[in-house]
N, C-alpha and C. Protein backbone atom coordinates (compact mmCIF):
# COMPACT_ATOMS: atom_id res chain seq x y z
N UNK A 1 93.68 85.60 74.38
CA UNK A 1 94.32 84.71 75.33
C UNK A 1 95.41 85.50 76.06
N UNK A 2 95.53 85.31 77.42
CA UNK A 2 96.67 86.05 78.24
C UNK A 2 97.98 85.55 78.22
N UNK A 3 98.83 86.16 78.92
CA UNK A 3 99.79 85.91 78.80
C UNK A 3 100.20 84.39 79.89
N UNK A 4 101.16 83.82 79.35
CA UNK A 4 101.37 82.69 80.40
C UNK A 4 101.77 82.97 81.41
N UNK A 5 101.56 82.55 82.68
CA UNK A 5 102.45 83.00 83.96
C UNK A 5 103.34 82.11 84.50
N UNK A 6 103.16 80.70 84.27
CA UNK A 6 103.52 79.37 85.14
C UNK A 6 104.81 78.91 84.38
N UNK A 7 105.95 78.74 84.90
CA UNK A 7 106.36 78.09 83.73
C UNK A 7 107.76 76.87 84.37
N UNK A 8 108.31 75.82 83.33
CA UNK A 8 108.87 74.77 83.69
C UNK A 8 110.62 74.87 83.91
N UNK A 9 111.35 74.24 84.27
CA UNK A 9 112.99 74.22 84.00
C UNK A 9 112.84 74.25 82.57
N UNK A 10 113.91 75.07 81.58
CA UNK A 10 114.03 74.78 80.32
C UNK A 10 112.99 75.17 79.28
N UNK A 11 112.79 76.27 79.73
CA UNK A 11 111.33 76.94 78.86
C UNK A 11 111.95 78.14 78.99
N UNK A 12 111.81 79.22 78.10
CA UNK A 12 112.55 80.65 78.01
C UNK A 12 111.59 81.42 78.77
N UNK A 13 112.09 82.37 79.15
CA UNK A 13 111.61 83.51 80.05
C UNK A 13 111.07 84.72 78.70
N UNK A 14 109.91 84.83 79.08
CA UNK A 14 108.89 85.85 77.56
C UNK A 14 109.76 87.38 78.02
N UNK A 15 109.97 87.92 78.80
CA UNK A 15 110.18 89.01 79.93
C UNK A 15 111.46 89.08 80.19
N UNK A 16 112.19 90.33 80.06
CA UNK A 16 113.85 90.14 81.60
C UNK A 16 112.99 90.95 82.65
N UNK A 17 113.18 89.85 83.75
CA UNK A 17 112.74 89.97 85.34
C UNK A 17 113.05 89.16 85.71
N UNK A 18 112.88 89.66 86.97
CA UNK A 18 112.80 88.56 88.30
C UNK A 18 111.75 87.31 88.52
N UNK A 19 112.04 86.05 89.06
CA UNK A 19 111.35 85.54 88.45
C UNK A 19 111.50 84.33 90.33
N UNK A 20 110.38 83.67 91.02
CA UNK A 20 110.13 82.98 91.78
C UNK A 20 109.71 81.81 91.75
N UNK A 21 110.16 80.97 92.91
CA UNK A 21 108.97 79.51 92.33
C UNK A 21 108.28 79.81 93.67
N UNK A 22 107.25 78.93 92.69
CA UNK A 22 106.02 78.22 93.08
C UNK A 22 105.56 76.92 93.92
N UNK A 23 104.99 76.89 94.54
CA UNK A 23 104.87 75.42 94.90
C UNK A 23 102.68 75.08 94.39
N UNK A 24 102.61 73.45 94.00
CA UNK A 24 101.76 73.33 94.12
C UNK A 24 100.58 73.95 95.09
N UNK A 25 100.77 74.01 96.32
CA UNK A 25 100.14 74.64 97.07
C UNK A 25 100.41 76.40 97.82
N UNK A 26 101.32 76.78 96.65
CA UNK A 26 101.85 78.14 97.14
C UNK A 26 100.49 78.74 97.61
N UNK A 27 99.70 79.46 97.09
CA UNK A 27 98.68 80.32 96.95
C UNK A 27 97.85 79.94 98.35
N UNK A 28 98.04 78.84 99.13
CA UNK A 28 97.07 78.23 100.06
C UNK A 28 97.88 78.72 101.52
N UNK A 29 99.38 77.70 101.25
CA UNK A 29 100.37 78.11 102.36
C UNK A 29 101.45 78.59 101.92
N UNK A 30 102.14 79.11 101.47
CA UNK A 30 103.19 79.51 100.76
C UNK A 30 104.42 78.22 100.76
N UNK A 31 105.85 78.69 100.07
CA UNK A 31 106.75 77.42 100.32
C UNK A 31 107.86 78.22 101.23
N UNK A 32 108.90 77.21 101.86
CA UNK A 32 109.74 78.04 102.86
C UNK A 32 111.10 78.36 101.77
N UNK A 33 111.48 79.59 101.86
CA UNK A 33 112.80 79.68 101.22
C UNK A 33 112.60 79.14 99.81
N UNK A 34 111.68 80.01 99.00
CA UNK A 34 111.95 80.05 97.30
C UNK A 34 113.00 80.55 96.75
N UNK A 35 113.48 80.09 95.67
CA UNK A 35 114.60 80.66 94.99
C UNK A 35 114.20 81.53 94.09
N UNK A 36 114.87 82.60 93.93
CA UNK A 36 114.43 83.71 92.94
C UNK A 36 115.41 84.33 92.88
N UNK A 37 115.36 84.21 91.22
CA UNK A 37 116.28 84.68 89.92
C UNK A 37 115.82 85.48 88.68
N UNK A 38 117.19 86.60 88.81
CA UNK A 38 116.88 87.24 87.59
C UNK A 38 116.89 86.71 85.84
N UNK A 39 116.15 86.59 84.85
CA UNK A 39 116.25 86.54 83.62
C UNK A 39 116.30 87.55 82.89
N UNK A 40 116.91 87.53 82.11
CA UNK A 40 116.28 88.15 80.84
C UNK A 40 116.14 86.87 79.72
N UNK A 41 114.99 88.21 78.85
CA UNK A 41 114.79 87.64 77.87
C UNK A 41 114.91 86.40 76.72
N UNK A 42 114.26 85.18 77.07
CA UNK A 42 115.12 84.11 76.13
C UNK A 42 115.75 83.54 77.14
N UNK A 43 116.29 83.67 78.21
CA UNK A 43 117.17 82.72 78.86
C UNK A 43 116.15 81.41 79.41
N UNK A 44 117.18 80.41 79.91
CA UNK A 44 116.44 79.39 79.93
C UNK A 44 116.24 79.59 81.78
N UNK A 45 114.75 79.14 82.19
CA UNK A 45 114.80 78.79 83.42
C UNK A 45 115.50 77.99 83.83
N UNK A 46 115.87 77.74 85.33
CA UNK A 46 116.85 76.62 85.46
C UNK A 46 116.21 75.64 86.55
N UNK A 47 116.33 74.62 86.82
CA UNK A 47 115.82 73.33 87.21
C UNK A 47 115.31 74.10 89.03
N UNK A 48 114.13 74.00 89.40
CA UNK A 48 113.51 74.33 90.44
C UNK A 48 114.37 72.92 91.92
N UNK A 49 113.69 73.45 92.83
CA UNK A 49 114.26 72.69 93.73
C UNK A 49 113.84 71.84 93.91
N UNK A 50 112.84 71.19 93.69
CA UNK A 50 111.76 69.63 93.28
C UNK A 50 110.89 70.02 92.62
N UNK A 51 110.43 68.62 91.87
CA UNK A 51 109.74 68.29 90.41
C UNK A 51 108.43 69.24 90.56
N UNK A 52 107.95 69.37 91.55
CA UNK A 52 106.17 69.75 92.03
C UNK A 52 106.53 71.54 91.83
N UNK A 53 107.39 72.27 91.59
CA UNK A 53 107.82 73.36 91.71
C UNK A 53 107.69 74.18 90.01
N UNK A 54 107.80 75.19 89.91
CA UNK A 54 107.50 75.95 88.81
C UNK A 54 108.13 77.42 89.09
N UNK A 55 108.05 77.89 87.77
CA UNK A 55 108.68 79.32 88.46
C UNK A 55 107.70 80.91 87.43
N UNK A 56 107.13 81.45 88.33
CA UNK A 56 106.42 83.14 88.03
C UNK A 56 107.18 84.24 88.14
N UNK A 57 106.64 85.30 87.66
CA UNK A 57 107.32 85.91 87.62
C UNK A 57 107.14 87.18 89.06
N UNK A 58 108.17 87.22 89.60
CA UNK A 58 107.62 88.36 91.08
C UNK A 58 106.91 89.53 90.56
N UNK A 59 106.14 89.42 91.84
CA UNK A 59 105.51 91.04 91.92
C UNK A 59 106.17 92.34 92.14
N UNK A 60 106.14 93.49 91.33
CA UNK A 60 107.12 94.43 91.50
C UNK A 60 106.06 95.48 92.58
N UNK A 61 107.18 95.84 93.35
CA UNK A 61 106.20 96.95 94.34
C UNK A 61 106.87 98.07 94.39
């Protein structure tokens, strides 16, 4: 089984990184002005900008 990618407000971060939200329909149209924050390890995500929102972890380039 892989690793999780998706995750909620109040769920620990597996990883220290950078970390983005999501929107239900990100992948289709993207969302305007995501918030993205660094974690580390164990910290708690923190509450997205509406309920339909989630947060991944960014792509490093």
């Amino acid at each position: 089984m892989g690793e999780k990618t998706e995750f909620r407000p109040g769920e620990e971060a597996p990883n220290t990184a950078y970390y983005i939200e999501i929107g239900e329909n990100d992948y289709i149209m993207g969302i305007n002005n995501p918030q993205k924050i660094s974690l580390k390890e164990g910290e708690l995500f923190p509450n997205t900008s509406n309920h339909n929102r989630k947060w991944t972890k960014m792509e490093s380039n």
